[in-house]
Each structure stands twice: as C-alpha cells, then as structure tokens.
Protein backbone atom coordinates (compact mmCIF):
# COMPACT_ATOMS: atom_id res chain seq x y z
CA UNK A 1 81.78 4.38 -53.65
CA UNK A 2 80.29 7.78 -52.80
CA UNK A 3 77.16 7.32 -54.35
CA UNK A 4 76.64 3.72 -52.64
CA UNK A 5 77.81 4.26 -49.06
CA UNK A 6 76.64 7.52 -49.09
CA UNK A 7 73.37 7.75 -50.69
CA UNK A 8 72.31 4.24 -48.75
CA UNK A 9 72.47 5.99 -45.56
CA UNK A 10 70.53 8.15 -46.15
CA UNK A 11 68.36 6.48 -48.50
CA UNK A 12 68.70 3.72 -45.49
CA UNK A 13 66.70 6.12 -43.39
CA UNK A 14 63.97 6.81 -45.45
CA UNK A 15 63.65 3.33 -46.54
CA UNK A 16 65.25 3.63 -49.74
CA UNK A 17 67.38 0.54 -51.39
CA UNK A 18 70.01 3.46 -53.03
CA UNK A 19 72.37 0.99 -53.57
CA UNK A 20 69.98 -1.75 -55.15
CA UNK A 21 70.55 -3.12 -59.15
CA UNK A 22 66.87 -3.56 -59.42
CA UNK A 23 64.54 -1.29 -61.09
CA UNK A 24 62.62 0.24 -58.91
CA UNK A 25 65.69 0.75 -56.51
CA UNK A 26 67.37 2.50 -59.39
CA UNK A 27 64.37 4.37 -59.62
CA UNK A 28 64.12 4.91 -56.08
CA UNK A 29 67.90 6.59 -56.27
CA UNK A 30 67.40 8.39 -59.26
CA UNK A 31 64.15 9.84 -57.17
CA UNK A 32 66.79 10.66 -53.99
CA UNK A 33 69.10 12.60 -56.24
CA UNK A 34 67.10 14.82 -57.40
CA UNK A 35 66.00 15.46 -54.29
CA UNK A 36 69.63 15.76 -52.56
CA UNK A 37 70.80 17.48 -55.76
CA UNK A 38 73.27 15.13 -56.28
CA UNK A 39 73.82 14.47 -60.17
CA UNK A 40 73.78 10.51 -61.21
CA UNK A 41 75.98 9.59 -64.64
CA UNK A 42 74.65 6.86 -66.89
CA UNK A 43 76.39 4.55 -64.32
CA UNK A 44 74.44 5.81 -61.05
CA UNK A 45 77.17 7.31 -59.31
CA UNK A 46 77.59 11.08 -58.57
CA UNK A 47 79.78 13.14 -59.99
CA UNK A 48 80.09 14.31 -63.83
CA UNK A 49 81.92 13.60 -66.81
CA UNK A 50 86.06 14.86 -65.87
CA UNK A 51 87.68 12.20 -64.33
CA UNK A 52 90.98 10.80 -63.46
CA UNK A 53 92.58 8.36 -61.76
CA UNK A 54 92.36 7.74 -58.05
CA UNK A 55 95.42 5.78 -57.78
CA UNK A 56 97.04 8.67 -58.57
CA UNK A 57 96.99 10.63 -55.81
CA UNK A 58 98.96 8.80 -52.91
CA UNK A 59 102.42 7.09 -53.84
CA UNK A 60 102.39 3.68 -52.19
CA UNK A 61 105.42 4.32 -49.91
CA UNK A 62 103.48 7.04 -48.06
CA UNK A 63 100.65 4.21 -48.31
CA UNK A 64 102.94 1.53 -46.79
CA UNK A 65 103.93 4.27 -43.45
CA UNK A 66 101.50 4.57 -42.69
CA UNK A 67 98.65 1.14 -42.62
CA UNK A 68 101.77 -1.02 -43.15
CA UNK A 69 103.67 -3.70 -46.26
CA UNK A 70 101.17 -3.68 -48.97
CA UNK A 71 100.67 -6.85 -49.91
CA UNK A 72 100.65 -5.62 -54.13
CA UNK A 73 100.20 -2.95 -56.45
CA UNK A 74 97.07 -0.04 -55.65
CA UNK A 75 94.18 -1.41 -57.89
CA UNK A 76 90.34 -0.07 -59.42
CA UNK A 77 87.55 -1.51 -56.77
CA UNK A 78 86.37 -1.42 -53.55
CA UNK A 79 85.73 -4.99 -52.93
CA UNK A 80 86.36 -6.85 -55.60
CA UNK A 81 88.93 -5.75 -58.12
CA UNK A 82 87.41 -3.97 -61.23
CA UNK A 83 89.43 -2.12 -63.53
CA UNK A 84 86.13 0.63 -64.33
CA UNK A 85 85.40 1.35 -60.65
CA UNK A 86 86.31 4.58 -59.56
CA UNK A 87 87.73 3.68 -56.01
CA UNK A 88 91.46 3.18 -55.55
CA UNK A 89 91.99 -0.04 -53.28
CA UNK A 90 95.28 -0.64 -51.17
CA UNK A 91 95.75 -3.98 -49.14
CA UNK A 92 98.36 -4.58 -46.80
CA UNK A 93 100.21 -8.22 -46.01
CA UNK A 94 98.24 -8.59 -42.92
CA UNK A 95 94.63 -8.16 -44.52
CA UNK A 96 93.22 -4.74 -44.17
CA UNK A 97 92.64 -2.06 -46.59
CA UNK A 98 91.80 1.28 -47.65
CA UNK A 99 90.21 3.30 -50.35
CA UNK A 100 90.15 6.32 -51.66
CA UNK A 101 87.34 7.79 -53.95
CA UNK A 102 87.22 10.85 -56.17
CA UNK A 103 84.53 13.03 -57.87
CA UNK A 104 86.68 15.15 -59.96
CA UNK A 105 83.88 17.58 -60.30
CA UNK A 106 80.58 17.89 -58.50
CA UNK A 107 82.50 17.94 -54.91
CA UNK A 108 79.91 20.42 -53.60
CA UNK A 109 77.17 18.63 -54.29
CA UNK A 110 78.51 15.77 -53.02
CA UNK A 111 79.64 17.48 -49.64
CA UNK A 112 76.15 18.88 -49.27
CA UNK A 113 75.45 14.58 -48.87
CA UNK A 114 77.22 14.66 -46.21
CA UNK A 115 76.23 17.80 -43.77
CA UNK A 116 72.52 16.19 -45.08
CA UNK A 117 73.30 13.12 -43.44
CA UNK A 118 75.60 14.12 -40.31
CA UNK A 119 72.58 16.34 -39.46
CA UNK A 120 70.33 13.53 -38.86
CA UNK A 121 73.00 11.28 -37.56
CA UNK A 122 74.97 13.63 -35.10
CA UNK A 123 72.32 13.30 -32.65
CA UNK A 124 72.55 9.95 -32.36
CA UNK A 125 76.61 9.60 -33.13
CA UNK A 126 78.07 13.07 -32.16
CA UNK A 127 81.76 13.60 -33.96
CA UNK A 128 82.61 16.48 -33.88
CA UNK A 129 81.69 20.31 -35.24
CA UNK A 130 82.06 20.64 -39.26
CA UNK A 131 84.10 23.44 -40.10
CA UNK A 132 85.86 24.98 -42.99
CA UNK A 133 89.25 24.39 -43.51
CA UNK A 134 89.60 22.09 -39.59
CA UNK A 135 87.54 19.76 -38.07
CA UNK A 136 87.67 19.48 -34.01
CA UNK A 137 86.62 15.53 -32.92
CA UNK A 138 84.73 14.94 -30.13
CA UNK A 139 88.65 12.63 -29.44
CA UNK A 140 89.91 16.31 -29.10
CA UNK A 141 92.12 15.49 -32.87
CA UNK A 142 92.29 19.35 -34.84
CA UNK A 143 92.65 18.61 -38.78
CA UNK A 144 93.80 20.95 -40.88
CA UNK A 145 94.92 20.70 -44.25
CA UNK A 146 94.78 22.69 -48.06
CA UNK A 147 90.52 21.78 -48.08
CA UNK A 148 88.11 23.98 -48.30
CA UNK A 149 86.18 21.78 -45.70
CA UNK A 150 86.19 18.25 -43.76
CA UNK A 151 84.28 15.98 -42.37
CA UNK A 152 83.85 12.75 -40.86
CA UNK A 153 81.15 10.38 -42.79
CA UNK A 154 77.59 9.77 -41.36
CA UNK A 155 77.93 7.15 -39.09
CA UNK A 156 81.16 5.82 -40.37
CA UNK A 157 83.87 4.35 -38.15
CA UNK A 158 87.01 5.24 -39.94
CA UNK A 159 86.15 7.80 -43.43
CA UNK A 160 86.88 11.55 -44.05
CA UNK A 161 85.31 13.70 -46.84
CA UNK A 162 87.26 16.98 -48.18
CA UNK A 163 86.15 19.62 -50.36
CA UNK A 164 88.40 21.59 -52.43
CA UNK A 165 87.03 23.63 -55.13
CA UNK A 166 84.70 21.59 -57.60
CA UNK A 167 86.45 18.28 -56.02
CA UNK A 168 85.59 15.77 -53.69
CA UNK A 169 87.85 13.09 -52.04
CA UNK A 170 87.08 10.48 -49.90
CA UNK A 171 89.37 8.64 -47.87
CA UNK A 172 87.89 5.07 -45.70
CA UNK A 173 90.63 3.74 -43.62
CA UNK A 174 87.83 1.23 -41.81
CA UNK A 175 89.70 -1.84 -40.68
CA UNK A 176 93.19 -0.53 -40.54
CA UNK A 177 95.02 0.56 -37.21
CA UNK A 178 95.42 3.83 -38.77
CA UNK A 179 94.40 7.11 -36.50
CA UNK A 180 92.14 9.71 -37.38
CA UNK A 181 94.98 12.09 -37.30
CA UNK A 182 97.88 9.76 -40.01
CA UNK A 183 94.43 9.27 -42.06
CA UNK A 184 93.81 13.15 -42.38
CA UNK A 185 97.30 14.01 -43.52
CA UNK A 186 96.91 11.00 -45.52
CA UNK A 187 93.81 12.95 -47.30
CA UNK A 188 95.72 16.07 -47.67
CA UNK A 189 98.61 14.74 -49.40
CA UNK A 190 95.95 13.60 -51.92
CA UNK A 191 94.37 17.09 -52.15
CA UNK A 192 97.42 18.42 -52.76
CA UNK A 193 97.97 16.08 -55.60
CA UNK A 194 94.93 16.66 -57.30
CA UNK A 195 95.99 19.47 -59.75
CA UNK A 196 98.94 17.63 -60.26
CA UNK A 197 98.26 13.65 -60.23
CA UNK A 198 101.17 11.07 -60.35
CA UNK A 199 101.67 8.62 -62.58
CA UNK A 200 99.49 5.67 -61.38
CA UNK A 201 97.68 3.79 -63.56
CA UNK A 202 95.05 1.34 -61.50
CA UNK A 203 93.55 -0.69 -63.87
CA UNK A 204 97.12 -1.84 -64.12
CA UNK A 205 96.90 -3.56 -60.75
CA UNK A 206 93.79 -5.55 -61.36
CA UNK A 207 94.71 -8.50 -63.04
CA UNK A 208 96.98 -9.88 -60.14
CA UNK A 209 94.43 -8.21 -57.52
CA UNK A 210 91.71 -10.45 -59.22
CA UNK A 211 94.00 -13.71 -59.20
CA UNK A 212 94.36 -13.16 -55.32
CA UNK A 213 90.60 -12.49 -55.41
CA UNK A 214 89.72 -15.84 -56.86
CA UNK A 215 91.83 -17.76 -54.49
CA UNK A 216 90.23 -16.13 -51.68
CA UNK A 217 86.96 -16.29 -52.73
CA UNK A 218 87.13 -20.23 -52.29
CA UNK A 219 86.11 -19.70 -49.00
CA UNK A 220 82.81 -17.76 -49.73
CA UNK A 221 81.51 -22.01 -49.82
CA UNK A 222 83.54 -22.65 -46.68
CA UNK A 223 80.99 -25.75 -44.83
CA UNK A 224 81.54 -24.63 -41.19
CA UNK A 225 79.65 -27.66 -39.90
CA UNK A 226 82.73 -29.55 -41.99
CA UNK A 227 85.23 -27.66 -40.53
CA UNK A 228 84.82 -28.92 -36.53
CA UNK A 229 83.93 -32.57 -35.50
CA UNK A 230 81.13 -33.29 -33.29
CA UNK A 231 83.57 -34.15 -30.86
CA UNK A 232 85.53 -30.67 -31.08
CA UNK A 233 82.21 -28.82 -30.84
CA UNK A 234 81.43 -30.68 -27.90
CA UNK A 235 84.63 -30.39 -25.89
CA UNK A 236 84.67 -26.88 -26.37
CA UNK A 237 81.43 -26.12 -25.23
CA UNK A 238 81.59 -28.60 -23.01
CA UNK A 239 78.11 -30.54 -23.49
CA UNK A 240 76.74 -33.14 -25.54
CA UNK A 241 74.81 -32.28 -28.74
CA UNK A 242 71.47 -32.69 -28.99
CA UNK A 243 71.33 -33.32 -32.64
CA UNK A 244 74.05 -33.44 -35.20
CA UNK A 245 75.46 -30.18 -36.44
CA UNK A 246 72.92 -28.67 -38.65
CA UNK A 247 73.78 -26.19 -41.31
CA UNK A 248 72.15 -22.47 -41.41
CA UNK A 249 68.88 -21.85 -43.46
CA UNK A 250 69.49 -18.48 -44.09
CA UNK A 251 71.42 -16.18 -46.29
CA UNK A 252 74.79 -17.86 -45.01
CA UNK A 253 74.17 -21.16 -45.87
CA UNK A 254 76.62 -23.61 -45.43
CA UNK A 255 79.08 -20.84 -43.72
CA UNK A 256 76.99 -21.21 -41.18
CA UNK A 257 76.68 -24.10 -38.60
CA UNK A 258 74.04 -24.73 -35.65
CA UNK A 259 74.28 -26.35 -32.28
CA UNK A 260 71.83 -27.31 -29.99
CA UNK A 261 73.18 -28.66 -26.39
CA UNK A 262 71.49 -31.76 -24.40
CA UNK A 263 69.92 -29.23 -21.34
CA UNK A 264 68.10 -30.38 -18.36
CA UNK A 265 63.93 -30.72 -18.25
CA UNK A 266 62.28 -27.62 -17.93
CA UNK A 267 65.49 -25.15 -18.92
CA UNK A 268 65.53 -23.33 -21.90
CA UNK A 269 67.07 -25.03 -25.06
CA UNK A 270 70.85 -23.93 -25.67
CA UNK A 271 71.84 -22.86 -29.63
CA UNK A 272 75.07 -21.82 -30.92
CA UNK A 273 75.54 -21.06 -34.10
CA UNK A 274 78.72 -20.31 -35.78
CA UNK A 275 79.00 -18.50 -38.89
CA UNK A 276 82.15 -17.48 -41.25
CA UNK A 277 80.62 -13.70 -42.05
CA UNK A 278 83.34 -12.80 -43.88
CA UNK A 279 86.11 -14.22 -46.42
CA UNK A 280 87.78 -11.14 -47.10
CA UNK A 281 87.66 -7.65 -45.06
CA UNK A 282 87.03 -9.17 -42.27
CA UNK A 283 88.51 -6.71 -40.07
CA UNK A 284 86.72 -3.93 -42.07
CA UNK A 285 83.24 -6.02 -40.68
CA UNK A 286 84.31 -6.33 -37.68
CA UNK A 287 85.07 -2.39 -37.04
CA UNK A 288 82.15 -1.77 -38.40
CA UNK A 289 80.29 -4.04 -36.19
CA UNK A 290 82.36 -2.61 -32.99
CA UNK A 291 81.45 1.18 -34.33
CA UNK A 292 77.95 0.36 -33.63
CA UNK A 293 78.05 -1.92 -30.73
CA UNK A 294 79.83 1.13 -29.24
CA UNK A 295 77.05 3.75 -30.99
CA UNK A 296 74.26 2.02 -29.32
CA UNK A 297 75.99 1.85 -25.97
CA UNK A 298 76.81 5.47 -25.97
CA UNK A 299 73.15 6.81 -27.38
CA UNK A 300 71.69 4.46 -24.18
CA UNK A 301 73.75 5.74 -21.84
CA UNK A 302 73.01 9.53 -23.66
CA UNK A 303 69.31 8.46 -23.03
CA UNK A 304 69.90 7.54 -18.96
CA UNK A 305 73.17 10.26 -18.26
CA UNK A 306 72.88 13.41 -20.54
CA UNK A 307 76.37 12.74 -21.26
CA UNK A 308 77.18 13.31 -24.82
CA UNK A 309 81.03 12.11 -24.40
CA UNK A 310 81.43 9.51 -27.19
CA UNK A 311 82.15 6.04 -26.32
CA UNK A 312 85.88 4.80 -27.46
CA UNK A 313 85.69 2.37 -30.82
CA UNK A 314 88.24 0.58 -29.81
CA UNK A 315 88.12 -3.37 -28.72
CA UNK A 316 91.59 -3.35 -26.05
CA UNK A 317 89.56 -4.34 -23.47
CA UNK A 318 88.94 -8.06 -25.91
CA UNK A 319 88.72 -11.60 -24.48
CA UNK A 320 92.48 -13.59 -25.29
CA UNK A 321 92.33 -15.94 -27.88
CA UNK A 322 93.88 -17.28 -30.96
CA UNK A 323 92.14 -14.69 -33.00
CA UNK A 324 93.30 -11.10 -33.82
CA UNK A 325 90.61 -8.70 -32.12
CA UNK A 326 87.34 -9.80 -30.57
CA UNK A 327 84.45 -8.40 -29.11
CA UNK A 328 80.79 -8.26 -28.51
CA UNK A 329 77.55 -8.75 -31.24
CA UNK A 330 75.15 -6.33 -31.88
CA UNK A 331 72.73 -9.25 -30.99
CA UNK A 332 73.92 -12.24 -28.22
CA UNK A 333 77.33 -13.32 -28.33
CA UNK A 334 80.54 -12.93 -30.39
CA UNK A 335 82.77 -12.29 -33.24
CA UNK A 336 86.46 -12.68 -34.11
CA UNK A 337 88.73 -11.41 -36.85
CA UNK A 338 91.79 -13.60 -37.85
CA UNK A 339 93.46 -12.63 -40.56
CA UNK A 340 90.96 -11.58 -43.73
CA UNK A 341 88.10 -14.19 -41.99
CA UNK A 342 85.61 -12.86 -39.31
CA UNK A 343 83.98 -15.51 -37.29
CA UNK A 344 80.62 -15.28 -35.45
CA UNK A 345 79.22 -17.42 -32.68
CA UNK A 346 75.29 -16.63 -31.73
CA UNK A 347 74.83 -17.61 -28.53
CA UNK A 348 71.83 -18.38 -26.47
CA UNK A 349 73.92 -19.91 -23.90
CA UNK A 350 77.06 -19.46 -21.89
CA UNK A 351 79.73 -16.65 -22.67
CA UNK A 352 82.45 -19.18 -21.73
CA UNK A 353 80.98 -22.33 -23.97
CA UNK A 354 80.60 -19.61 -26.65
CA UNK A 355 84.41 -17.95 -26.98
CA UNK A 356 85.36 -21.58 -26.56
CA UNK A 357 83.74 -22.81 -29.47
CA UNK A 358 84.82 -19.20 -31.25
CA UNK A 359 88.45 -19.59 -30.18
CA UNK A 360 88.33 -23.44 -31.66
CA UNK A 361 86.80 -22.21 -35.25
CA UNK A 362 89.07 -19.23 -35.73
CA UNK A 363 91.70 -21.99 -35.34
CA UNK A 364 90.48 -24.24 -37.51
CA UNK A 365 90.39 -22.03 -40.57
CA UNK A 366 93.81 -20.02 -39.98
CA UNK A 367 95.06 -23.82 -40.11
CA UNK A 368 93.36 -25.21 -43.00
C-alpha cells in the first residue's frame, strides 16, 4: 500500500503512472525510487526483505471500539482480499474499513516519502507542523505516542505515518467515523506491538473475505439504466425524456445511465447522468471525494482571503435523503453513499431534479 498510494502522489505530480502494471510505468517507478531513495523488492513495493504480519499488531476488540462490529475476521489486502498483500484489512457490519500497512525495515526511507510529498502539498492542503515524537493539526488535535515521528499523508483525508526505529506503519482510517485523535492511539498501540506482535495470522481470514468479495462484486455489472423505469426517472425529475435512457460510453459502462429532458426552443439541453461509482468502499470514495471538494474550496478562498484556516471535511451540513451521507461533486452535481454503494448524478440541470433522481437510485439498489 505504501509504495502505491504513496509513490502515485508524487509520481502523480510529475506525471508518473507509479502505480501502473505496464512496462514502462514499472520503469517509470523503478526511475522515481531511485530518485526518492526508496528501495523497490522484486514485487515493487518499498521496504526490504524482514517482514511480518500486519494483522498482528491490533487485536480486533480494540478494532471493534473503536470503527465499530466487524463484520469478520482481519484479512491480507487492501481492496480485494489477497492472502500475499502486505496490508491488514478490517471491515465493519456497516461497510467501512481500515488498513494498516507495515515496512518492517526501511521506515526511514519511507518517511522521507512523506516530508517529500507534504512539502509540495502543504501549500496547497496545510495540516499541520511535522514534528518528532507529536504532531499539532491545523484541528488543534496534539498526538503523541512511543514514535520517533508522525505525520499525516500527502493529501490524504483520514491516514497517519509513524516512524520508529528502522519501521514504518501506516494506519488509513478513510471512510470510517473514526477521529484523528481514536486513529492515532489506534497507531500507537500498533507501535507498541511491533517488537512484540500477537498472534494473528491474516492470510487466515481470506478465504471467507474473498467469498463476501465475490458476492459483492456482482454489482461491478450493475445496468443502472435497468434499475429505474422511464417512468421513475421521469417523476423524479419531473420532465419528460427526450430519448430513452441511454447507457454511458465511458469507463463505467453499463453502471452508468444518461438522461436527456424534453426543454423548451432555444434553452440549453438538460443531461443527467447517473452512475454506480462504487460497489464496495463506497464511503471510502466518497470521503475522498469530500476531502477534495473541501481542498479546492479552501485553496480558492486561500487565493481571495489569505486565510490559511483549513476548511472542515466533514458533510453535516448534507441534503436529507434515503442515503447515508451526501454532498457535492468535484464537477456539477452529486453523490451519495448507502451502505458499501456510492451513487453519482451529473447534472447539467436543476439541483432539485438531480437529488430527486439521486434519492430514487440510492433506493433502488439498497432494495434490490
């Protein structure tokens, strides 16, 4: 996980594809470590040969306190279960999740990632002062723990990094209601643990983690223009179609659905397009999402204020629905969690026609 979220960032803003299986972006990343001086294994992530297990640092009842009922055993992966992966995955009843990562050795190296990419990305997202041993937040939170240092990831929502020694653990509570604060102790109970790891075995978890996989992933085909009628797409946007539903041409393909409404001569055409953007994690996505709807308002109003007081991440101030959380796009319109599914609606057109036809969809699949 380190090498792939970290590394892309930065290879992100230098226009590398770290985390790409091709060739040349293998090459490309191979290129970038050497000049981070961040060591690659035969596998491409950082870090050397001593391992462990990262399972084996948290017990799941300090887990379960804290993000809530885990919904089964800890398990290898970060997305999809895999018993080689070196991320330790725990998902809760009501659909989030988080992950811890180790490098057993190489943790300064690794570290040195991350002060390389908060120095380029503080000016933009400012979080707080780096120090040894405690980190102060720009949310006035003081961490303090048995690390030799911590800090927040570049441009991450909800991940801390701690050094201690030759070690590096990463902790990505992204998605979860968790608080910077529960996450950081959290992070030092698996420190502490470190010398002396319980005994977890991961890989154990993954066959029933990949059975729940499978029936999930049965909705990576979802046909959104199958999932409303005409009739429902029209009553909740509350104008007659144009054209029957048409289903996206791009990279969604059949998750996605578009909508063109009957407008009068001489307006501008209206198109909504609904699109299931995630299966799984989708409240991970969507606090992602918020993180930099929230970024960009707070660097524009930077730019026009001089005020560098961050912008809160959190979506209370969300339109009621039938969905979990919702809140604005990064481009026109909206998105909705509910449950492990997050739902966009693109929207040339009206905000009301466009959280109606939202609220209907996120309906429609927590039904099926």
């Amino acid at each position: 996980m380190f090498s792939c979220r970290i590394i892309a960032l930065l290879a992100s803003l230098v226009v590398v594809a770290a985390c790409s299986k091709d060739k040349s972006g293998s090459q490309q990343l191979s290129e970038l470590s050497k000049k981070l001086g961040v060591p690659l294994d035969s596998n491409g992530s950082a870090g050397s040969a001593k391992t462990g297990d990262p399972c084996s640092l948290l017990d799941s009842s300090e887990v379960e306190a804290a993000i809530g009922p885990l919904a089964n055993s800890p398990y290898h992966g970060s997305s999809r279960p895999n018993a080689d992966a070196p991320d330790c995955r725990y998902d809760t009843k009501d659909h989030r999740r988080m992950i811890v990562n180790v490098d057993w050795s190489g943790g300064p190296a690794a570290m040195g990632v991350i002060r390389m990419g908060r120095g380029v990305t503080d000016q933009i997202s400012k979080k707080g002062e780096m120090k040894t041993g405690t980190t102060v937040l720009a949310s006035g939170d003081t961490l303090v723990g048995e690390w030799d240092e911590i800090a927040e990831g570049a441009m991450q929502c909800c991940d801390l990094h701690a050094l201690r020694g030759d070690q590096h653990v990463e902790l990505d509570w992204t998605g979860t209601r968790l608080s910077t604060e529960g996450a950081a102790k959290l992070l030092d109970s698996a420190v502490k643990r470190l010398d002396s790891p319980l005994k977890i075995d991961g890989a154990a978890g993954v066959p029933a983690a990949l059975q729940l996989y499978s029936q999930e992933a049965k909705d990576s085909t979802l046909n959104m223009c199958a999932l409303l009628t005409q009739a429902d797409v029209e009553t909740a946007l509350g104008k007659k179609l144009s054209a029957p539903p048409q289903p996206g041409t791009g990279m969604s393909g059949v998750r996605e659905c578009d909508y063109h409404v009957v407008t009068q001569p001489g307006f501008p055409v209206e198109e909504y397009d609904l699109t299931l953007m995630s299966w799984r994690d989708g409240a991970e996505a969507f606090a992602e999402d918020q993180y930099v709807v929230a970024m960009a308002s707070h660097a524009l109003h930077r730019q026009i204020t001089g005020d560098t007081t961050a912008t809160p991440t959190d979506t209370l101030d969300h339109p009621p629905g039938p969905w979990d959380e919702a809140g604005f796009m990064a481009s026109p319109g909206y998105e909705a969690i509910k449950g492990r599914w997050l739902v966009r609606v693109s929207a040339m057109g009206h905000r009301e026609a466009a959280l109606g036809l939202l609220a209907r969809a996120v309906t429609a699949i927590g039904a099926r």
